[in-house]
N, C-alpha and C. Protein backbone atom coordinates (compact mmCIF):
# COMPACT_ATOMS: atom_id res chain seq x y z
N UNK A 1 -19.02 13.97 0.80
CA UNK A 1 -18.32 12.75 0.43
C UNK A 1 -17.27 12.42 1.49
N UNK A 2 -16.83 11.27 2.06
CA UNK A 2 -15.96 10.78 2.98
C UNK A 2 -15.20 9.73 2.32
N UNK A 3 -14.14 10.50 2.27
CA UNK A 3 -12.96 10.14 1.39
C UNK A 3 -12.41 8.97 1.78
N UNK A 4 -12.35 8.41 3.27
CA UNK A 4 -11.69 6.93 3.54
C UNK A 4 -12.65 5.76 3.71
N UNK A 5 -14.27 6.10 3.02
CA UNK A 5 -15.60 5.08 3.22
C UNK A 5 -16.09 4.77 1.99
N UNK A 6 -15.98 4.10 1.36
CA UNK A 6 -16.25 3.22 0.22
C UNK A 6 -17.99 2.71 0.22
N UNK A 7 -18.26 1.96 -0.84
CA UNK A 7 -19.24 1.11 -0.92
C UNK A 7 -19.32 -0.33 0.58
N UNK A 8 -18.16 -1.14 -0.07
CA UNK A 8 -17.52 -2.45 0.65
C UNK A 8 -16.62 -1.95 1.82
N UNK A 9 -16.25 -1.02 1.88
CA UNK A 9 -14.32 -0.98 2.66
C UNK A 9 -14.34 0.39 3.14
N UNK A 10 -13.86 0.31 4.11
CA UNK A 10 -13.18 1.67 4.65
C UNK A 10 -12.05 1.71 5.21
N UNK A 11 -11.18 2.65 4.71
CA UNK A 11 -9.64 2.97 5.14
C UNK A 11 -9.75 3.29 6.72
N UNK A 12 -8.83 3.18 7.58
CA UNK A 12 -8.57 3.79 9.31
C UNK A 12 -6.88 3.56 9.98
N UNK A 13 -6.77 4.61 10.18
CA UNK A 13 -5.61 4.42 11.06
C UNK A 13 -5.42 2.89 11.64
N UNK A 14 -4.40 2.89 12.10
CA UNK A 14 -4.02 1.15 12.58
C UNK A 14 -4.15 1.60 14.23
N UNK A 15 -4.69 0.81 14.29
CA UNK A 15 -4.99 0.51 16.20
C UNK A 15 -4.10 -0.24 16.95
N UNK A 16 -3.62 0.11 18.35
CA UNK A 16 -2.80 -1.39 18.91
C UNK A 16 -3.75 -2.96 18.68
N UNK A 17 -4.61 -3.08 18.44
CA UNK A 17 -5.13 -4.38 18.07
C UNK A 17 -5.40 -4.90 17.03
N UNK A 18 -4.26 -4.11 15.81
CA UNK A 18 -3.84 -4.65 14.41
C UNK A 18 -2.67 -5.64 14.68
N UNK A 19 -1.96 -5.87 15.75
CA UNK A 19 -0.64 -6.00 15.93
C UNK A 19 -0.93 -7.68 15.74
N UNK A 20 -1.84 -8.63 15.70
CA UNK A 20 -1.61 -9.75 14.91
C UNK A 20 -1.84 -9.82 13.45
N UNK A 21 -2.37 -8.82 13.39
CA UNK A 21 -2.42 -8.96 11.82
C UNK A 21 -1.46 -8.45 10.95
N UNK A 22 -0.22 -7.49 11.56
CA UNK A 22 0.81 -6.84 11.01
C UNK A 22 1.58 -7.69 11.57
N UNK A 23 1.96 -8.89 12.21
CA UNK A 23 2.92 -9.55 12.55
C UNK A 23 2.79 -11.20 11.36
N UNK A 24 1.80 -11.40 11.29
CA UNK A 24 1.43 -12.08 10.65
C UNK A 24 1.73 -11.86 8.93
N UNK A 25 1.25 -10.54 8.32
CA UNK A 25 1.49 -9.89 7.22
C UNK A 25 3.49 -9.60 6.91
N UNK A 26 3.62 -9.15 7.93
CA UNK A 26 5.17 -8.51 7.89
C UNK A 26 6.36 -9.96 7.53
N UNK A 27 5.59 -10.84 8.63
CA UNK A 27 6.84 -12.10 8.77
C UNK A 27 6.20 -13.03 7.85
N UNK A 28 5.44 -12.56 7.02
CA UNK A 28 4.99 -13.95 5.67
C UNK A 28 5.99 -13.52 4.40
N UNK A 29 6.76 -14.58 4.24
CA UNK A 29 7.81 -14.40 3.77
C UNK A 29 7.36 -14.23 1.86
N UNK A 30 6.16 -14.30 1.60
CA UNK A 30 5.70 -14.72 0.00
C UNK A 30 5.41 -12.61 0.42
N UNK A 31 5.04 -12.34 0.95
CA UNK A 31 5.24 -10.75 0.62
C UNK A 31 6.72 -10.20 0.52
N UNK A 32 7.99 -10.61 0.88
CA UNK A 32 9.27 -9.94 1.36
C UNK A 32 9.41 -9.51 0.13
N UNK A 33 9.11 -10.04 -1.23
CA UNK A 33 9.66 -9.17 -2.41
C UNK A 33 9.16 -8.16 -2.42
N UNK A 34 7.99 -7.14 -2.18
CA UNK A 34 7.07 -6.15 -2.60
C UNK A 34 7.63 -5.33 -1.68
N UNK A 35 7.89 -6.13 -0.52
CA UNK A 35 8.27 -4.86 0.66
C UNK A 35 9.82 -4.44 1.17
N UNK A 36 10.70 -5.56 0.11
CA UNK A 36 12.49 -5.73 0.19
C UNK A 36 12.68 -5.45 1.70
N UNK A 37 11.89 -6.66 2.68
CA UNK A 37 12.04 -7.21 3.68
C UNK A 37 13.17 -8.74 3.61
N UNK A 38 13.95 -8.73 4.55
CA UNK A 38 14.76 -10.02 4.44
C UNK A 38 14.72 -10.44 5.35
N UNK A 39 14.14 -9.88 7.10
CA UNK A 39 14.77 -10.34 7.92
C UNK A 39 12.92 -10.41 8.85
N UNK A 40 12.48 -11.28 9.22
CA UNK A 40 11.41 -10.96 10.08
C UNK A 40 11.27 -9.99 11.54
N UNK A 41 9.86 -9.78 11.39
CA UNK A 41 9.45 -8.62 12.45
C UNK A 41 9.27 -9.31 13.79
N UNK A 42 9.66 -8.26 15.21
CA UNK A 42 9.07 -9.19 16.30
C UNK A 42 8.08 -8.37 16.54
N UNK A 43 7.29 -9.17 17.75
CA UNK A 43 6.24 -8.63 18.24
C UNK A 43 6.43 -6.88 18.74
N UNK A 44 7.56 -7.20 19.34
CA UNK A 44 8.07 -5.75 19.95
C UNK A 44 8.31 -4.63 19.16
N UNK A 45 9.35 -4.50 17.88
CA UNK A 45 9.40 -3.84 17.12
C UNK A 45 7.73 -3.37 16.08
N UNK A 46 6.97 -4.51 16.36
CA UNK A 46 5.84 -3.88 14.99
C UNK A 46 4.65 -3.18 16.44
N UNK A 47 4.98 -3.39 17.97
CA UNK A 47 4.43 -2.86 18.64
C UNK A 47 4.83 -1.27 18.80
N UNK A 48 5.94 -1.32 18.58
CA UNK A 48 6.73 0.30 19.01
C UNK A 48 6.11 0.98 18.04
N UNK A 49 6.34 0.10 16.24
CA UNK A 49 6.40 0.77 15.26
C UNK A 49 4.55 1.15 15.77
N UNK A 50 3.52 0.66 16.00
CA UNK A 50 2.14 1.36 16.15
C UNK A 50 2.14 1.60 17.32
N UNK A 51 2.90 2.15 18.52
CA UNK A 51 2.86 2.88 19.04
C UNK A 51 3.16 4.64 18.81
N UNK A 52 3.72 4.81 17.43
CA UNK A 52 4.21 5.75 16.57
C UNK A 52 3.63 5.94 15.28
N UNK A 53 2.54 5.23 15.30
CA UNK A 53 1.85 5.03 13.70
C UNK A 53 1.05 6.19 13.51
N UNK A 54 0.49 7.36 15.04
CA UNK A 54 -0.07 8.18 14.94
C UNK A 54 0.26 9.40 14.09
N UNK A 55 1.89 9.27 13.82
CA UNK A 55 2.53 10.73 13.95
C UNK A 55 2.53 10.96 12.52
N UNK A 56 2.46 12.51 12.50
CA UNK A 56 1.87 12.90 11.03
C UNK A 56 2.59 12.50 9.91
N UNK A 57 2.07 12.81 8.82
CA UNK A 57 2.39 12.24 7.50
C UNK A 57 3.69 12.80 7.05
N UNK A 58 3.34 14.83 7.57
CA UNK A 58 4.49 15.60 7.17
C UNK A 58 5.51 15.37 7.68
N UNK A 59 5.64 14.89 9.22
CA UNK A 59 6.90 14.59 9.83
C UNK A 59 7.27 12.92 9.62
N UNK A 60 6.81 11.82 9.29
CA UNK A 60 7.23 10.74 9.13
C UNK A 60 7.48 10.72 7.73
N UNK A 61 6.79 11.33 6.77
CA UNK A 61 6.38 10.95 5.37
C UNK A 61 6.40 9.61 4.75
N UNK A 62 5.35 8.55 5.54
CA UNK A 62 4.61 7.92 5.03
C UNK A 62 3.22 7.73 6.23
N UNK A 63 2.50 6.97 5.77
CA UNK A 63 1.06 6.71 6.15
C UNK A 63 0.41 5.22 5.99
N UNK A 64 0.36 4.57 6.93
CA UNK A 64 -0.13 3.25 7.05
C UNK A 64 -1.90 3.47 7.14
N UNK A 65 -2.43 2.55 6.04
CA UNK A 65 -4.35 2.68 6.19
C UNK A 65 -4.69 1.09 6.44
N UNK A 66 -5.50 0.75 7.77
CA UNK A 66 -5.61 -0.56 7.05
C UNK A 66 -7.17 -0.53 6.39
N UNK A 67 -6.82 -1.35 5.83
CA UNK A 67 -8.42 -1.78 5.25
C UNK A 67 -9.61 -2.53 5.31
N UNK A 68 -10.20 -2.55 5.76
CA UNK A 68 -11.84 -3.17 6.43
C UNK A 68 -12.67 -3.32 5.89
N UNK A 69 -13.42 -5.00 5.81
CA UNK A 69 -14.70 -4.69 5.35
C UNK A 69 -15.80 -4.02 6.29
N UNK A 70 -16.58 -3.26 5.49
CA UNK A 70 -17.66 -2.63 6.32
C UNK A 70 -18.19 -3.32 6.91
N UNK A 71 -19.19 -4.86 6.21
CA UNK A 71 -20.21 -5.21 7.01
C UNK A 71 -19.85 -6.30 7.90
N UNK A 72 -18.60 -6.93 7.53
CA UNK A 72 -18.38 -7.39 9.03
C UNK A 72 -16.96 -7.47 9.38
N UNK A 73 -16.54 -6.08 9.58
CA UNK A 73 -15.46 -5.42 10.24
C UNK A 73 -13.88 -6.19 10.18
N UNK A 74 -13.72 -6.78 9.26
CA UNK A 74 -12.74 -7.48 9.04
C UNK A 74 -11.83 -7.16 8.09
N UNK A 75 -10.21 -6.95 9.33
CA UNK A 75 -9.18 -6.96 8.52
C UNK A 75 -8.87 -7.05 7.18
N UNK A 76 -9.05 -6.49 6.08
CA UNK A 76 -8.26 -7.30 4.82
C UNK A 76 -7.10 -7.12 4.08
N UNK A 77 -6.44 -6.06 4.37
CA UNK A 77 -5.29 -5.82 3.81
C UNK A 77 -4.55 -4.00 4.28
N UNK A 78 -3.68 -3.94 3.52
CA UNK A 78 -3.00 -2.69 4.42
C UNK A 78 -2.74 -1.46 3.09
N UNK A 79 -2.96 -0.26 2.75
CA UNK A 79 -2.80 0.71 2.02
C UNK A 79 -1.53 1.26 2.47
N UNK A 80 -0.77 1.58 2.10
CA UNK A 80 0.49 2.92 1.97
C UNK A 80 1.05 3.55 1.49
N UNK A 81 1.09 4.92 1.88
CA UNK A 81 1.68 5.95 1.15
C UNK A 81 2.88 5.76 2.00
N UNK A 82 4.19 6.52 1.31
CA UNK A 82 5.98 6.22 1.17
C UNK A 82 6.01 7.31 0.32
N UNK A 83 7.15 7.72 1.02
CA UNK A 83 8.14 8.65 -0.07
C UNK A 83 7.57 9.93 0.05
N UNK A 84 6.35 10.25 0.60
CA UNK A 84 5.45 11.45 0.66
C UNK A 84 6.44 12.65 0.55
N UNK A 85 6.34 13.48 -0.61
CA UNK A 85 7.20 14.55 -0.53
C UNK A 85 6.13 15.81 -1.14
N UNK A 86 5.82 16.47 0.15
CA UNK A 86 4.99 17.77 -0.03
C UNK A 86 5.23 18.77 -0.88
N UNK A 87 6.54 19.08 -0.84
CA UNK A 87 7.10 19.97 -1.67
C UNK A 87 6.56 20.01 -3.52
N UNK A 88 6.80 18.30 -3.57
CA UNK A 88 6.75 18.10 -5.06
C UNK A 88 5.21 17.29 -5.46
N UNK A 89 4.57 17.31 -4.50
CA UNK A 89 2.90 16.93 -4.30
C UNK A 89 2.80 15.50 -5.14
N UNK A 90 3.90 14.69 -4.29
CA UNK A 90 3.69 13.36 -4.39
C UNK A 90 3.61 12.17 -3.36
N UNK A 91 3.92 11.16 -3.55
CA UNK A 91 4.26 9.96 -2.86
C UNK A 91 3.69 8.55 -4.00
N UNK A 92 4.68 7.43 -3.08
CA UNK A 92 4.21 6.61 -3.38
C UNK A 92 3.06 5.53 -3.26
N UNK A 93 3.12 4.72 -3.76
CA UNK A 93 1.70 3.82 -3.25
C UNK A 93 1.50 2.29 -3.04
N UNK A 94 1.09 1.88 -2.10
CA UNK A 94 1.57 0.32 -1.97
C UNK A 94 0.30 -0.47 -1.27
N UNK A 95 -0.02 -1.27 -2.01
CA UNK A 95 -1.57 -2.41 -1.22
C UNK A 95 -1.23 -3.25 -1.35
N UNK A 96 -1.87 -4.00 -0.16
CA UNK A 96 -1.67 -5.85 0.02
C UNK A 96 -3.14 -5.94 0.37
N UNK A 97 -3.43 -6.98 -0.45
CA UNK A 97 -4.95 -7.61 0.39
C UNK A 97 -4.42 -8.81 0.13
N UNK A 98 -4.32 -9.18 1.75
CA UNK A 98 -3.53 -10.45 2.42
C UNK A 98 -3.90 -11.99 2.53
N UNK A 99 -4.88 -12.24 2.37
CA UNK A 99 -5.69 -13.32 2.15
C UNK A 99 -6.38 -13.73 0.69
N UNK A 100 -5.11 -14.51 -0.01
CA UNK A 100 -5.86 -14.58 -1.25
C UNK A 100 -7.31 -14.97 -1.92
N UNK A 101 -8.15 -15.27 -0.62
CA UNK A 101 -9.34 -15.63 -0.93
C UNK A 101 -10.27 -14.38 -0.84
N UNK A 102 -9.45 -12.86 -0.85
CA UNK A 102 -10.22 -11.99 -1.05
C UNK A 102 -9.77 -10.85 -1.97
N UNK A 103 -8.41 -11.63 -2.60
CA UNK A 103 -8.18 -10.89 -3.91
C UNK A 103 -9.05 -11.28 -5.31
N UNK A 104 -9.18 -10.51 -6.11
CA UNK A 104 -10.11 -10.64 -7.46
C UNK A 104 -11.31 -10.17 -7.17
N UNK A 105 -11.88 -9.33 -6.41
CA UNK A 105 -13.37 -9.13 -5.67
C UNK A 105 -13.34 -7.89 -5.75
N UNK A 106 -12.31 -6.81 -6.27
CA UNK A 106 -12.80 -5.56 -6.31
C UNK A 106 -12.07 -4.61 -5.13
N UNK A 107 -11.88 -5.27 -3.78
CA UNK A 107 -11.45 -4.35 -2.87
C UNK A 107 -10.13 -3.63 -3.15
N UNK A 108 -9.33 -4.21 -3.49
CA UNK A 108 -7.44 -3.33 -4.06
C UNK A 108 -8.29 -2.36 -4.83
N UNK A 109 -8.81 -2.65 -5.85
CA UNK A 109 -9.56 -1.37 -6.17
C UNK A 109 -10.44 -0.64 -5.83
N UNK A 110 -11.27 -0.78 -4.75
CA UNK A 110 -12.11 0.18 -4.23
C UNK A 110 -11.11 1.34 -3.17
N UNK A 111 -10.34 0.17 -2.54
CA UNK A 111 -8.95 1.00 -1.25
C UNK A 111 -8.15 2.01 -2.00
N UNK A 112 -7.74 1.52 -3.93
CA UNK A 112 -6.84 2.59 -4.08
C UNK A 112 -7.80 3.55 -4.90
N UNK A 113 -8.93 3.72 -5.34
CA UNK A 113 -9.73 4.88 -5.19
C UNK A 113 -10.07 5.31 -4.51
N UNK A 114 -10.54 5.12 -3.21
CA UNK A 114 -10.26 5.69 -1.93
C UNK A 114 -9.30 6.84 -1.19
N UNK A 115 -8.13 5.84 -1.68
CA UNK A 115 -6.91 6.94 -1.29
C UNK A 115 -6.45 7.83 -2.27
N UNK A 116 -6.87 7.57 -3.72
CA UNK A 116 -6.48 8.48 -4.54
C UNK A 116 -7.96 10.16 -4.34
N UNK A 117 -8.41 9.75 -3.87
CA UNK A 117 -9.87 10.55 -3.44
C UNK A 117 -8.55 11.91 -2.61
N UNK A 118 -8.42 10.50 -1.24
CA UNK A 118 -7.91 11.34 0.11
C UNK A 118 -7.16 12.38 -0.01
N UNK A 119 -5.79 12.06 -1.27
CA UNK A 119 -4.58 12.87 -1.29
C UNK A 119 -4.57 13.62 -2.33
N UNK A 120 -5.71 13.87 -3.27
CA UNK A 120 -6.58 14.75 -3.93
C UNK A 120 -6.70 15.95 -2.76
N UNK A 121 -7.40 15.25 -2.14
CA UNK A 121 -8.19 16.25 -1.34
C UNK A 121 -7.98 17.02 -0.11
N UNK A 122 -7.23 15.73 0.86
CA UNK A 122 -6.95 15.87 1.92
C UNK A 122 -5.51 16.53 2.14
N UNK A 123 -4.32 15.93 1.03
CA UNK A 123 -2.96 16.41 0.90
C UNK A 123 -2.62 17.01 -0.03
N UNK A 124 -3.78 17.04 -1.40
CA UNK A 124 -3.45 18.53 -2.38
C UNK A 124 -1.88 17.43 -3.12
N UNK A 125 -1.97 16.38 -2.96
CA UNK A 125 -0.87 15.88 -4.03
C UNK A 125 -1.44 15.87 -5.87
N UNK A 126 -0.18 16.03 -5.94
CA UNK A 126 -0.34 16.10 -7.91
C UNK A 126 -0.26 14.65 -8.20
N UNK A 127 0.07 13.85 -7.76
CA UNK A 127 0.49 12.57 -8.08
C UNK A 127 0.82 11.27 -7.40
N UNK A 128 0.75 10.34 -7.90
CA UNK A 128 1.19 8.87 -7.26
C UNK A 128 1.75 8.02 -7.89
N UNK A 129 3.08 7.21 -7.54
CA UNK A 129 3.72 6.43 -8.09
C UNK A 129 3.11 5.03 -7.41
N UNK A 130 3.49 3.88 -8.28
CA UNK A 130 4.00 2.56 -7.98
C UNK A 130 4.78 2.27 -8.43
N UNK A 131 5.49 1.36 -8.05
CA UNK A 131 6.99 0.54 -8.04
C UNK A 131 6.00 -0.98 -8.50
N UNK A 132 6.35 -1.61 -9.39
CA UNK A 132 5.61 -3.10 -10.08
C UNK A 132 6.55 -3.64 -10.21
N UNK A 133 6.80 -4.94 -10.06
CA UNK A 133 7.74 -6.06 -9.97
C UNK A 133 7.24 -6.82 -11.56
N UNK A 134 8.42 -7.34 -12.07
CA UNK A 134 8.10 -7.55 -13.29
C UNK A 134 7.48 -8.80 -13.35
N UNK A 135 6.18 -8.88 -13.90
CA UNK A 135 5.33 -10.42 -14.04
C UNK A 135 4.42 -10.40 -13.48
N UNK A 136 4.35 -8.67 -12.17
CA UNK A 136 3.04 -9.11 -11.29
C UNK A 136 2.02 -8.55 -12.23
N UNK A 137 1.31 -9.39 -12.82
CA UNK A 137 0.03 -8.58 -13.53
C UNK A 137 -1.29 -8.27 -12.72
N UNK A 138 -1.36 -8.81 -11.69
CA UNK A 138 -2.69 -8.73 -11.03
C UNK A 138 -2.65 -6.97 -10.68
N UNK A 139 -1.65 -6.88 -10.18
CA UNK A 139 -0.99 -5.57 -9.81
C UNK A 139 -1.02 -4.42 -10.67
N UNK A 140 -0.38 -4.72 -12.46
CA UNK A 140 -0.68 -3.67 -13.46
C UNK A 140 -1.57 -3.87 -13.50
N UNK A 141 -2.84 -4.85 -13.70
CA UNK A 141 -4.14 -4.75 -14.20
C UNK A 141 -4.75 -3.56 -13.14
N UNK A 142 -4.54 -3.74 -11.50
CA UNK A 142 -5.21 -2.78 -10.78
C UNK A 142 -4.67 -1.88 -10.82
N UNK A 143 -3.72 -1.50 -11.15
CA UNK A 143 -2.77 0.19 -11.25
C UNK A 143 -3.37 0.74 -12.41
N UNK A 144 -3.57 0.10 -13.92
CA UNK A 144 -3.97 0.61 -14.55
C UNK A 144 -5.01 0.66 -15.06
N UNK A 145 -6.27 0.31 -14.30
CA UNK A 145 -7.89 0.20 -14.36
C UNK A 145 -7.95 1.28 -13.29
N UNK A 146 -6.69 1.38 -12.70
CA UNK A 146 -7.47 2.82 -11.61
C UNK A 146 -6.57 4.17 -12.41
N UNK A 147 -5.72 4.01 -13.33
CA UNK A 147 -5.77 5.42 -14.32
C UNK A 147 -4.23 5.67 -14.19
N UNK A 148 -3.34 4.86 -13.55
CA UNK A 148 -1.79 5.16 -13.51
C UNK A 148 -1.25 4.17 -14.83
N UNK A 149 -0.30 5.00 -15.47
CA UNK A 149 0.18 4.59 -16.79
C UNK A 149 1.58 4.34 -16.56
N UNK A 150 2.28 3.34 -17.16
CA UNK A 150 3.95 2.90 -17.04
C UNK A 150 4.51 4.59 -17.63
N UNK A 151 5.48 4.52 -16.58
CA UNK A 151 6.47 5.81 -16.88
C UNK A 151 7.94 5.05 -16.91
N UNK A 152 8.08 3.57 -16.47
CA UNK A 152 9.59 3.44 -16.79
C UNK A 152 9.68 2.83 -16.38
N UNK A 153 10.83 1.34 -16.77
CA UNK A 153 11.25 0.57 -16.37
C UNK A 153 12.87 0.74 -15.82
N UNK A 154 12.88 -0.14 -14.07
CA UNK A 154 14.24 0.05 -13.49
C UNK A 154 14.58 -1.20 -13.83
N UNK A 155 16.01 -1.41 -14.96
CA UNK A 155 16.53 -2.79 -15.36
C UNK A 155 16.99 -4.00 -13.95
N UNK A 156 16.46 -4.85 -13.94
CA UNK A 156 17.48 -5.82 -12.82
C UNK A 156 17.48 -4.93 -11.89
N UNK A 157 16.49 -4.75 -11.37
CA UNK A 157 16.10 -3.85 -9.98
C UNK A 157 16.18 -4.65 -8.66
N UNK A 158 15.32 -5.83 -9.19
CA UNK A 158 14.87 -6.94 -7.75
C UNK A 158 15.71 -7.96 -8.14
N UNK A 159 16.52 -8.35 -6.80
CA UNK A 159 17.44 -10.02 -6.90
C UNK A 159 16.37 -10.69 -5.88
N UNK A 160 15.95 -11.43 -6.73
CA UNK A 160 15.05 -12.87 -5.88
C UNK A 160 15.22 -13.82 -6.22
N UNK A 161 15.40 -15.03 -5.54
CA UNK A 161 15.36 -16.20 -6.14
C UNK A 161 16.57 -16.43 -7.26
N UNK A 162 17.53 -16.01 -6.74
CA UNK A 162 18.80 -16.37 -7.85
C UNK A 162 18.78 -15.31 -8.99
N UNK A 163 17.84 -14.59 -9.07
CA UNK A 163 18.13 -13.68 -10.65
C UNK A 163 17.29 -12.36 -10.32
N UNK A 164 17.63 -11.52 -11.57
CA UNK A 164 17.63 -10.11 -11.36
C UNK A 164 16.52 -9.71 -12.30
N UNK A 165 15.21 -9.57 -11.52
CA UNK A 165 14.38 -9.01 -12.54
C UNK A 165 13.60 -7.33 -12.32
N UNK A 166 13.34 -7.25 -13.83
CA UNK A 166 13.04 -5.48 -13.56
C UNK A 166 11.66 -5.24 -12.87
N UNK A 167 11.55 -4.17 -12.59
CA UNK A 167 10.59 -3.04 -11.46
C UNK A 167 10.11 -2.56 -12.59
N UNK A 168 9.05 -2.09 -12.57
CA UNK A 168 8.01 -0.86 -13.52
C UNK A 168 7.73 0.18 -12.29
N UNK A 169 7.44 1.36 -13.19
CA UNK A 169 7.36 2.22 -12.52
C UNK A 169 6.14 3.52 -13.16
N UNK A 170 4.73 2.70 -12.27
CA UNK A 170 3.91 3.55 -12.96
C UNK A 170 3.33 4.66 -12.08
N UNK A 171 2.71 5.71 -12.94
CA UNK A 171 2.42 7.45 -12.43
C UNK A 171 0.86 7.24 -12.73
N UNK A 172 0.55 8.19 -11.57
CA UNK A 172 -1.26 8.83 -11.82
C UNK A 172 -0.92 10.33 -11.55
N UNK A 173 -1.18 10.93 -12.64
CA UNK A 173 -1.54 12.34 -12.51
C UNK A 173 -2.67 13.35 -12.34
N UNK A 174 -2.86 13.70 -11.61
CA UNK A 174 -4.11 14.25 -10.44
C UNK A 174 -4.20 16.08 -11.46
């Protein structure tokens, strides 16, 4: 079994010739809530940052995947693990599939069974969190069709848009 190759999609390290598609993704300002970005990326900084994207999981503790369709090799969105803490055989978990004309099709969920496969297997983690913004349902529906259950709400977590709304905070236990 090959833990980052799907049916549709396969997970891969980010290449220097992701760098329009992470400049593009980073400075679109309708993602800044998910990623508590305020200030846009330049070319230079998201170049350095994948000039460094190689370096291991244990010493950075996180992991950028992007995501691809198989049959015709195209960009669609970005996987990440955050927070990776070996000790306590976790991390967190975070997907964008960036082009809304290829959300509802299955891929957020094929990418995060994928990676829940990898860090099974590959990193021996017990677990995975998400962080959910309150209202995104597209988001609980795919967190919890792939087997992670609400463990807790953070009150007035996110200030957007003039007001303070809560974060969920759901677990998969491996």
């Amino acid at each position: 079994m090959i833990s980052l190759q799907g049916e549709e999609l396969l997970l891969r390290a980010l290449e220097p010739t992701d760098l329009p598609f992470l400049y593009a993704v980073e400075n679109d300002e309708s993602f800044w809530e998910i990623s508590s970005t305020t200030v846009p990326f330049s070319n230079y900084t998201l170049h350095d940052y994948l000039e460094n994207a190689h370096r291991d999981i244990y010493e950075v503790k996180q992991l950028r995947l992007v995501i691809v369709h198989r049959e015709t090799d195209r960009t669609i969105g970005l996987v990440d693990l955050f927070d990776f803490d070996p000790k306590h055989q976790r991390a967190g978990v975070g997907i964008l599939i960036a082009d809304p004309v290829d959300r509802g099709k299955g891929f957020a969920q094929e990418a995060l069974q994928m990676l829940c496969n990898y860090v099974q297997r590959h990193l021996h983690l017990h677990q995975l969190y998400a962080n959910i913004s309150e209202g995104n349902k597209a988001s609980v529906r795919l967190f919890e069709k792939a087997g992670f259950a609400l463990a807790g709400t953070k009150k007035d977590w996110i200030f957007t848009d003039g007001a303070f709304k809560d974060e969920w905070l759901y677990q998969k236990l491996f």
